[in-house]
C-alpha atoms as a PDB file:
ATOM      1  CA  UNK A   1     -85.797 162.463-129.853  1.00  0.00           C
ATOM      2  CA  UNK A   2     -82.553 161.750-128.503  1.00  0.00           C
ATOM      3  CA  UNK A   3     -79.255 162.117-130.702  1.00  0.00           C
ATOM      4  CA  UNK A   4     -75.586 160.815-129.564  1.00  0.00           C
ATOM      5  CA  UNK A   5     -73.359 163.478-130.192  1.00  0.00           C
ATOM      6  CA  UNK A   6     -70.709 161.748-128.228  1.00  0.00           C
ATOM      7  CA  UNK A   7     -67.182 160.835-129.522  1.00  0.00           C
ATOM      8  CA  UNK A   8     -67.966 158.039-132.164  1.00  0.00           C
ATOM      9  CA  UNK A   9     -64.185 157.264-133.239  1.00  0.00           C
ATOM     10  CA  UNK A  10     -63.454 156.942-129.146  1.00  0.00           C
ATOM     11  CA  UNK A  11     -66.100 154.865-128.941  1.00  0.00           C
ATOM     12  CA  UNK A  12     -64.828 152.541-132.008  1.00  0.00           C
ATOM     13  CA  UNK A  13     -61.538 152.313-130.883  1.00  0.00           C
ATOM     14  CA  UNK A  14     -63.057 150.674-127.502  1.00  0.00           C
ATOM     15  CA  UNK A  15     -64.350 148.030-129.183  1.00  0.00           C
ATOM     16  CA  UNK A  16     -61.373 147.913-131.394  1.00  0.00           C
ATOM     17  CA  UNK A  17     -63.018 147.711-134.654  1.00  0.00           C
ATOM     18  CA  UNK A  18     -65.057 150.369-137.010  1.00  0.00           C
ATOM     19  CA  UNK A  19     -68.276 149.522-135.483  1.00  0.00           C
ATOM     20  CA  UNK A  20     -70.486 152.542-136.931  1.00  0.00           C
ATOM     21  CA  UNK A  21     -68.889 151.876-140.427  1.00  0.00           C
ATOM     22  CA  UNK A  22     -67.702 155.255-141.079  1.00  0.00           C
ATOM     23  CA  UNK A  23     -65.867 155.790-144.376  1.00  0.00           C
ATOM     24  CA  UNK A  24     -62.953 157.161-142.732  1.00  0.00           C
ATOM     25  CA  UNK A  25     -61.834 154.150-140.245  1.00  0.00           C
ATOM     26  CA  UNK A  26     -61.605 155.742-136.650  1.00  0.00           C
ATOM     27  CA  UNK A  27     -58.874 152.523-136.084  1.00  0.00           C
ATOM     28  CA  UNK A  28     -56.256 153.218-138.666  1.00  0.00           C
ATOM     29  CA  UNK A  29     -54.610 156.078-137.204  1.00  0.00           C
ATOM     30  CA  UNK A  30     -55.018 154.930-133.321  1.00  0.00           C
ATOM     31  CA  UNK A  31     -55.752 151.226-133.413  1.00  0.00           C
ATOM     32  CA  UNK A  32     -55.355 151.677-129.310  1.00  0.00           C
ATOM     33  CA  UNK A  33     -58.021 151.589-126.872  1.00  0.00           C
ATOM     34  CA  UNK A  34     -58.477 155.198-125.758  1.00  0.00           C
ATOM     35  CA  UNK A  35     -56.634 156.583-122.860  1.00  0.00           C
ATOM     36  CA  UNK A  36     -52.772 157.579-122.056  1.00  0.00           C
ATOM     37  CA  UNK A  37     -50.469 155.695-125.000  1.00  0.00           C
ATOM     38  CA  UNK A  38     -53.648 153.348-125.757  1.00  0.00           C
ATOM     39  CA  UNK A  39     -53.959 151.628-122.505  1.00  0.00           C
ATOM     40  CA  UNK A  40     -53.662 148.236-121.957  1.00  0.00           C
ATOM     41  CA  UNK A  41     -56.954 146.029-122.365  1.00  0.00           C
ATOM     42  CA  UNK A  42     -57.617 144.210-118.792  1.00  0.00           C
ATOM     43  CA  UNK A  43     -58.997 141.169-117.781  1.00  0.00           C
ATOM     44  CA  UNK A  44     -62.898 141.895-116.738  1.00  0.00           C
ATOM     45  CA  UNK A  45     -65.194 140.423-114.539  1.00  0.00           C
ATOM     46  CA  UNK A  46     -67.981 138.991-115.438  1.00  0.00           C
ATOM     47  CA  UNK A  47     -70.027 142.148-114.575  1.00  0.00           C
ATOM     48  CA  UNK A  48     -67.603 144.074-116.494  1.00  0.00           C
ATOM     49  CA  UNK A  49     -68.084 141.533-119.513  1.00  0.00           C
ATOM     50  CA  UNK A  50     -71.805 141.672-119.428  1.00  0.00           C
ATOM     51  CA  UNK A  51     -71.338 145.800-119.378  1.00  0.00           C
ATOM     52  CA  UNK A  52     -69.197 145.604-122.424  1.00  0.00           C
ATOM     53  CA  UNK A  53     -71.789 143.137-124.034  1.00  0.00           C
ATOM     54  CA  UNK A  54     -74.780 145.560-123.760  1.00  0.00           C
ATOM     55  CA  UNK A  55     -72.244 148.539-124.778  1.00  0.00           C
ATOM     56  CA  UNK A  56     -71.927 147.131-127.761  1.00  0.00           C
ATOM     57  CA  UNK A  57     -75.665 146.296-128.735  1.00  0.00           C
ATOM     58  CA  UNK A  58     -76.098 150.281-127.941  1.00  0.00           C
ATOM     59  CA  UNK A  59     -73.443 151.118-129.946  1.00  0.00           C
ATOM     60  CA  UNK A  60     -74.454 148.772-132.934  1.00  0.00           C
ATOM     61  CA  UNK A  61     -77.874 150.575-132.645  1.00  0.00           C
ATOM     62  CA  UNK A  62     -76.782 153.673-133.015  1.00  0.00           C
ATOM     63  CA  UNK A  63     -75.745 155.009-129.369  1.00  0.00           C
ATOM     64  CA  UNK A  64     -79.106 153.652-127.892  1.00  0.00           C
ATOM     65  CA  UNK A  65     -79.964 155.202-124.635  1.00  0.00           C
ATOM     66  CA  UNK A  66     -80.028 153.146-121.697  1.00  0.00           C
ATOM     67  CA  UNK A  67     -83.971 154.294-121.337  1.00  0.00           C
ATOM     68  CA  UNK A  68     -84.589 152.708-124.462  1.00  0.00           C
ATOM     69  CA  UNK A  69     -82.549 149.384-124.103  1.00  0.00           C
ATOM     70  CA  UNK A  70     -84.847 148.958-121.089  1.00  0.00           C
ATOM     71  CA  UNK A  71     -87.891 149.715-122.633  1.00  0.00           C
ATOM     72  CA  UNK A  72     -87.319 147.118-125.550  1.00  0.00           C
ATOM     73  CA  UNK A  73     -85.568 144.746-123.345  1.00  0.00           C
ATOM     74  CA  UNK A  74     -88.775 144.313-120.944  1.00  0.00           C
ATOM     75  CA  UNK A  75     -90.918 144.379-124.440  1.00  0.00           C
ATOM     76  CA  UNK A  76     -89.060 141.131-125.616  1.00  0.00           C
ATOM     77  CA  UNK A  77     -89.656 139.794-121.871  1.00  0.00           C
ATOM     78  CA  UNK A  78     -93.441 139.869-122.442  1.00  0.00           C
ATOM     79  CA  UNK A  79     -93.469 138.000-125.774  1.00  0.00           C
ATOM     80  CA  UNK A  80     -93.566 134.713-126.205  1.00  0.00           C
ATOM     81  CA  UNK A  81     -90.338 132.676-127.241  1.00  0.00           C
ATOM     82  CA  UNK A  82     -86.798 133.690-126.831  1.00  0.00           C
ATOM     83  CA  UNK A  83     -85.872 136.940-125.311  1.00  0.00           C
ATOM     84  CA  UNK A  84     -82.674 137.126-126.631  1.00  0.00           C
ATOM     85  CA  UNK A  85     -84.118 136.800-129.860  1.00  0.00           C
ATOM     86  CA  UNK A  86     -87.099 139.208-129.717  1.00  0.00           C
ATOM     87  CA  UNK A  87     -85.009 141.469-128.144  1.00  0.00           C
ATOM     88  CA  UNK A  88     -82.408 141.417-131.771  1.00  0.00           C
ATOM     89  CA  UNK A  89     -85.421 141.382-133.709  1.00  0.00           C
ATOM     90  CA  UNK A  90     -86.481 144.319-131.928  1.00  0.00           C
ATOM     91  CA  UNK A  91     -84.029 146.327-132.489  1.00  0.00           C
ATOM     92  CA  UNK A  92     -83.384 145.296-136.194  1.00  0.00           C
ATOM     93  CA  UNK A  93     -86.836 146.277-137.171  1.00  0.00           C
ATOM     94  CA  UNK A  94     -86.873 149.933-135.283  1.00  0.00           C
ATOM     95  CA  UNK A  95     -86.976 152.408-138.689  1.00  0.00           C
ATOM     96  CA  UNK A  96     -83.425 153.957-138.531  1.00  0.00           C
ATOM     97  CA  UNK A  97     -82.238 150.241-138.429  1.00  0.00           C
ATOM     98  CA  UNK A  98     -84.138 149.018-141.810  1.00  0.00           C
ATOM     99  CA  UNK A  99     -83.646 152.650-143.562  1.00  0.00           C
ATOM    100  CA  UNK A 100     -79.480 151.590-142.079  1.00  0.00           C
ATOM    101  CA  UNK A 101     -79.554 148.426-143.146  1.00  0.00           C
ATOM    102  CA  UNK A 102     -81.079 149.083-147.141  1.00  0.00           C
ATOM    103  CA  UNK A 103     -78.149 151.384-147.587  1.00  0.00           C
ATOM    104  CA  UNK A 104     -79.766 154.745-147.896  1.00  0.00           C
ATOM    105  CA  UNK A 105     -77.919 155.941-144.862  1.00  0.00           C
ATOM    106  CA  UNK A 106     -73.894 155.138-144.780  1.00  0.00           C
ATOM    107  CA  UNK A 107     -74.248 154.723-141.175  1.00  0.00           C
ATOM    108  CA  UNK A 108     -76.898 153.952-138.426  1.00  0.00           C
ATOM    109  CA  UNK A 109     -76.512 157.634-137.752  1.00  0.00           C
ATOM    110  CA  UNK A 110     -76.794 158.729-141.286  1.00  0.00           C
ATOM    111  CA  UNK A 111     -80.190 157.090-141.223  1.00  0.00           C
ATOM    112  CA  UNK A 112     -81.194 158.259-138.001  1.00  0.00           C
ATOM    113  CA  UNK A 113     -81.112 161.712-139.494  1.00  0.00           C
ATOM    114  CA  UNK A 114     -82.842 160.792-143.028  1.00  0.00           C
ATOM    115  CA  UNK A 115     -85.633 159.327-140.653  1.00  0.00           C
ATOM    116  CA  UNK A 116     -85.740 162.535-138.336  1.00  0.00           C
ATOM    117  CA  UNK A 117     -86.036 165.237-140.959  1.00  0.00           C
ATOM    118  CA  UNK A 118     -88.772 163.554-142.927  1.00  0.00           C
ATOM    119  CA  UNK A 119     -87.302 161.923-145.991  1.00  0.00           C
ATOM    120  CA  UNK A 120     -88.226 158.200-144.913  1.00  0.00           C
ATOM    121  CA  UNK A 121     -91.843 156.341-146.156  1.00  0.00           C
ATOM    122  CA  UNK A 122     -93.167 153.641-144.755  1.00  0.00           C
ATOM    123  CA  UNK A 123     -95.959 152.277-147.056  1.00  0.00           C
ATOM    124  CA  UNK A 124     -96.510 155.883-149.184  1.00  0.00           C
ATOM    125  CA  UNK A 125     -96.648 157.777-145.758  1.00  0.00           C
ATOM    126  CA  UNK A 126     -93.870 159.539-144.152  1.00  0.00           C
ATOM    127  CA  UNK A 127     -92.508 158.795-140.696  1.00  0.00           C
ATOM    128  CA  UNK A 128     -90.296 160.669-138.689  1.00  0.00           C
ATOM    129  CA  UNK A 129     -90.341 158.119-135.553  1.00  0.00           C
ATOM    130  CA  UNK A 130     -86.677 156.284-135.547  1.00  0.00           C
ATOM    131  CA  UNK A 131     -88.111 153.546-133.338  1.00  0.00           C
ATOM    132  CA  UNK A 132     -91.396 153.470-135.627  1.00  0.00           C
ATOM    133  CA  UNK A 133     -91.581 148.891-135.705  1.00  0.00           C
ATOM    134  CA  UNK A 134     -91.110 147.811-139.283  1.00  0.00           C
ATOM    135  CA  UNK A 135     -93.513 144.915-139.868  1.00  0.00           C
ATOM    136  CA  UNK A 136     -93.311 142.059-143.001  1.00  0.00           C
ATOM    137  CA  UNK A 137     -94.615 143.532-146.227  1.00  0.00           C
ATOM    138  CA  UNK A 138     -94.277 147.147-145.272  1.00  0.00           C
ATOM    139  CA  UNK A 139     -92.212 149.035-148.436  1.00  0.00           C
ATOM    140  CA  UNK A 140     -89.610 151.236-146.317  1.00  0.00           C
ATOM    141  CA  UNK A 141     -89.064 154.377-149.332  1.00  0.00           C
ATOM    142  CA  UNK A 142     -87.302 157.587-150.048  1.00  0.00           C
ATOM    143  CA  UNK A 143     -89.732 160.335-150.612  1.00  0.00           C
ATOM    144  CA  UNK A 144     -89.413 161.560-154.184  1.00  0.00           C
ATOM    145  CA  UNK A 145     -87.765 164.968-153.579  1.00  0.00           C
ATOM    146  CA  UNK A 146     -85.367 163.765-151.477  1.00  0.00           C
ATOM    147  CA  UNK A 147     -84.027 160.741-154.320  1.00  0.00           C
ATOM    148  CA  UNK A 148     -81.617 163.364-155.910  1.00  0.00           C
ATOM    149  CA  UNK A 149     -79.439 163.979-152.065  1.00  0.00           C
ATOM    150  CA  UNK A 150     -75.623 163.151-152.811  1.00  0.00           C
ATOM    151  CA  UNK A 151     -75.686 161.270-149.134  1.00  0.00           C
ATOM    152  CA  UNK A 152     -78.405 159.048-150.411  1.00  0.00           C
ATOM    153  CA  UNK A 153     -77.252 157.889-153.991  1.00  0.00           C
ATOM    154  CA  UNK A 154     -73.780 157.790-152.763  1.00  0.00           C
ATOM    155  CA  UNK A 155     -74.341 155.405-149.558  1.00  0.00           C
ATOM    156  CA  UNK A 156     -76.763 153.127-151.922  1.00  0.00           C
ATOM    157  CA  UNK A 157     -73.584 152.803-154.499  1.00  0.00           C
ATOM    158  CA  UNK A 158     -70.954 151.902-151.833  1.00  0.00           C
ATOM    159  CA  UNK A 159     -69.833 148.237-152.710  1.00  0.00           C
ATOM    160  CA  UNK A 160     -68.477 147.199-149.529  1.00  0.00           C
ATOM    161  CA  UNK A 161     -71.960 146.722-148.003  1.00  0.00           C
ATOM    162  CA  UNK A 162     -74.538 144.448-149.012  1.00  0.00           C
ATOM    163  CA  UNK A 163     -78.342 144.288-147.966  1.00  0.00           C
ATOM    164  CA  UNK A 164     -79.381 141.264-145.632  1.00  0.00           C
ATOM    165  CA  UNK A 165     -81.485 138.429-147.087  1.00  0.00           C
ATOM    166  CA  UNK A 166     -84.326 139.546-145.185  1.00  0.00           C
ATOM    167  CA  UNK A 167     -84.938 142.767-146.794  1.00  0.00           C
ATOM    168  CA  UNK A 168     -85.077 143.567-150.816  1.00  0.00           C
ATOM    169  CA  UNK A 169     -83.914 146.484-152.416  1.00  0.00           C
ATOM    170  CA  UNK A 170     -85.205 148.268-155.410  1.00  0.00           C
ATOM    171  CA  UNK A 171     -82.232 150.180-156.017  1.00  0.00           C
ATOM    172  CA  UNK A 172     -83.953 152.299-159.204  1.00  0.00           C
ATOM    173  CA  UNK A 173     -87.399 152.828-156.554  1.00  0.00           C
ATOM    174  CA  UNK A 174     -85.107 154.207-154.093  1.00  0.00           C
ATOM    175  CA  UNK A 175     -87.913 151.217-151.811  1.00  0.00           C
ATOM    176  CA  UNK A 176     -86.992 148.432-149.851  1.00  0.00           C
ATOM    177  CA  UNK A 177     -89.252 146.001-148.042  1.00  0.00           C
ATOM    178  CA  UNK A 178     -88.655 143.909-145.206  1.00  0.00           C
ATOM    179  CA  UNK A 179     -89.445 140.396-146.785  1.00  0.00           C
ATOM    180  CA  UNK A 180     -89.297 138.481-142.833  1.00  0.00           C
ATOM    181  CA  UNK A 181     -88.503 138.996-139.501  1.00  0.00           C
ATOM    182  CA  UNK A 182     -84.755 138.706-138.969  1.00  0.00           C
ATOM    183  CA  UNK A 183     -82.970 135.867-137.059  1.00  0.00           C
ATOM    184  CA  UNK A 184     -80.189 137.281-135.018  1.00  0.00           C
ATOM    185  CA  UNK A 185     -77.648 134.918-137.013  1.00  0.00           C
ATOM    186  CA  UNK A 186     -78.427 136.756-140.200  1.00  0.00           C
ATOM    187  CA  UNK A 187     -77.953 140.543-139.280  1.00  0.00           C
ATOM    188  CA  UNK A 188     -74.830 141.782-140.332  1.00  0.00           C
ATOM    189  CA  UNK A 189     -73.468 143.505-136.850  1.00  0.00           C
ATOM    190  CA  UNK A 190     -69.482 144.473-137.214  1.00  0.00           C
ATOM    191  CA  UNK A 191     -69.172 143.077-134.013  1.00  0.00           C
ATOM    192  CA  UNK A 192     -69.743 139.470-132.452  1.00  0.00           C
ATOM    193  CA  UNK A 193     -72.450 140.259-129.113  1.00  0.00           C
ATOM    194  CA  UNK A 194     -72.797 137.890-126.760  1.00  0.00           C
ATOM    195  CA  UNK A 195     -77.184 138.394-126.675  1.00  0.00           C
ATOM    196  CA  UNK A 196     -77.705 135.980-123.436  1.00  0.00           C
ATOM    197  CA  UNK A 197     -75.303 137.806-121.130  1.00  0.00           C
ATOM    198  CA  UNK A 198     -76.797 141.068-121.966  1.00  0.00           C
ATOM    199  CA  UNK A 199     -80.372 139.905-121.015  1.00  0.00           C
ATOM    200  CA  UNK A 200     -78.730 138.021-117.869  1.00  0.00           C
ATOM    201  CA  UNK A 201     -77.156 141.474-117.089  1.00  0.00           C
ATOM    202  CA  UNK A 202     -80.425 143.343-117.314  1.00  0.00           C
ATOM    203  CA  UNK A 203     -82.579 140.590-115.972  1.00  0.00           C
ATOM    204  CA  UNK A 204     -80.994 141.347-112.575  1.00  0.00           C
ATOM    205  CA  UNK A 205     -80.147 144.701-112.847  1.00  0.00           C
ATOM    206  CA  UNK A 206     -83.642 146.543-113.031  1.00  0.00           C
END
């Protein structure tokens, strides 16, 4: 399993807005890009677009390796329909996304860890696999000894963040249940990500 253990406020201020979500907002002490005085943004090229592009989608999903963006990416290449799409829906269904995504982590990397140390259900049974594929119908849960972890009860009661149409939430169950698959217009990213370029970009680049 691998864990970013990067810089995440460095990161933020890249993209110039709190794209993890963090409580304390990386952006308003150093609203700059990082580097000497907060340097200057640039004018890309459209190579350096298409690398900012995927950055982003990595960084949405919690720091994904490149190893797994390729993996998934030639996944969504193989099924039928959009790949652009399948590639989204991908990556909104891995585990650590849902568990993000019902609120019982306060970031993607809060529920990376719930998933990782064994406090994450999926239909009664535990899972520990972050990129385990939540399917329609499957009841995503908090085991029972872990409902009483501060973390837990106090990411479900912040009231900034609201759960996405295509999951429920039984807030007193500590369950939630992915209702459909999700449409790439209705997840809530903190970012806008430009999903053809980054499938151009790795179309041609592997």
């Amino acid at each position: 399993m691998v864990r970013y253990t990067g810089n995440k406020n460095r990161i933020a201020r890249r993209f110039g807005v709190n794209i993890f979500g963090r409580a304390r907002n990386p952006l308003l002490h150093k609203p700059n890009p990082p580097g000497v005085h907060g340097a200057r943004r640039r004018k890309k090229s459209d190579f350096g677009l298409q690398l900012e592009e995927k950055q982003k989608l990595k960084a949405v999903y919690g720091m994904l390796t490149e190893k797994q963006l390729i993996r998934t990416y030639k996944e969504a290449e193989r099924r039928q329909g959009n790949t652009a799409h399948n590639l989204a829906e991908m990556l909104e269904c891995r585990l650590e996304s849902v568990v993000y995504r019902l609120k019982f982590g306060s970031t993607i990397f809060a529920a990376q860890q719930l998933v990782a140390h064994g406090h994450i259900l999926v239909n009664g049974k535990k899972v520990d696999r972050r990129s385990f594929v939540v399917r329609p119908g499957m009841v995503i849960s908090i085991k029972e000894g872990s409902r009483k972890v501060k973390s837990i009860q106090e990411s479900l009661d912040i009231p900034t963040r609201t759960v996405p149409e295509y999951l429920s939430l039984d807030r007193d169950q500590f369950s939630g249940q992915l209702l459909a698959l999700p449409l790439p217009e209705q997840m809530p990213w903190p970012i806008e990500i430009n999903l053809p370029e980054i499938c151009d970009f790795l179309a041609h680049s592997h």
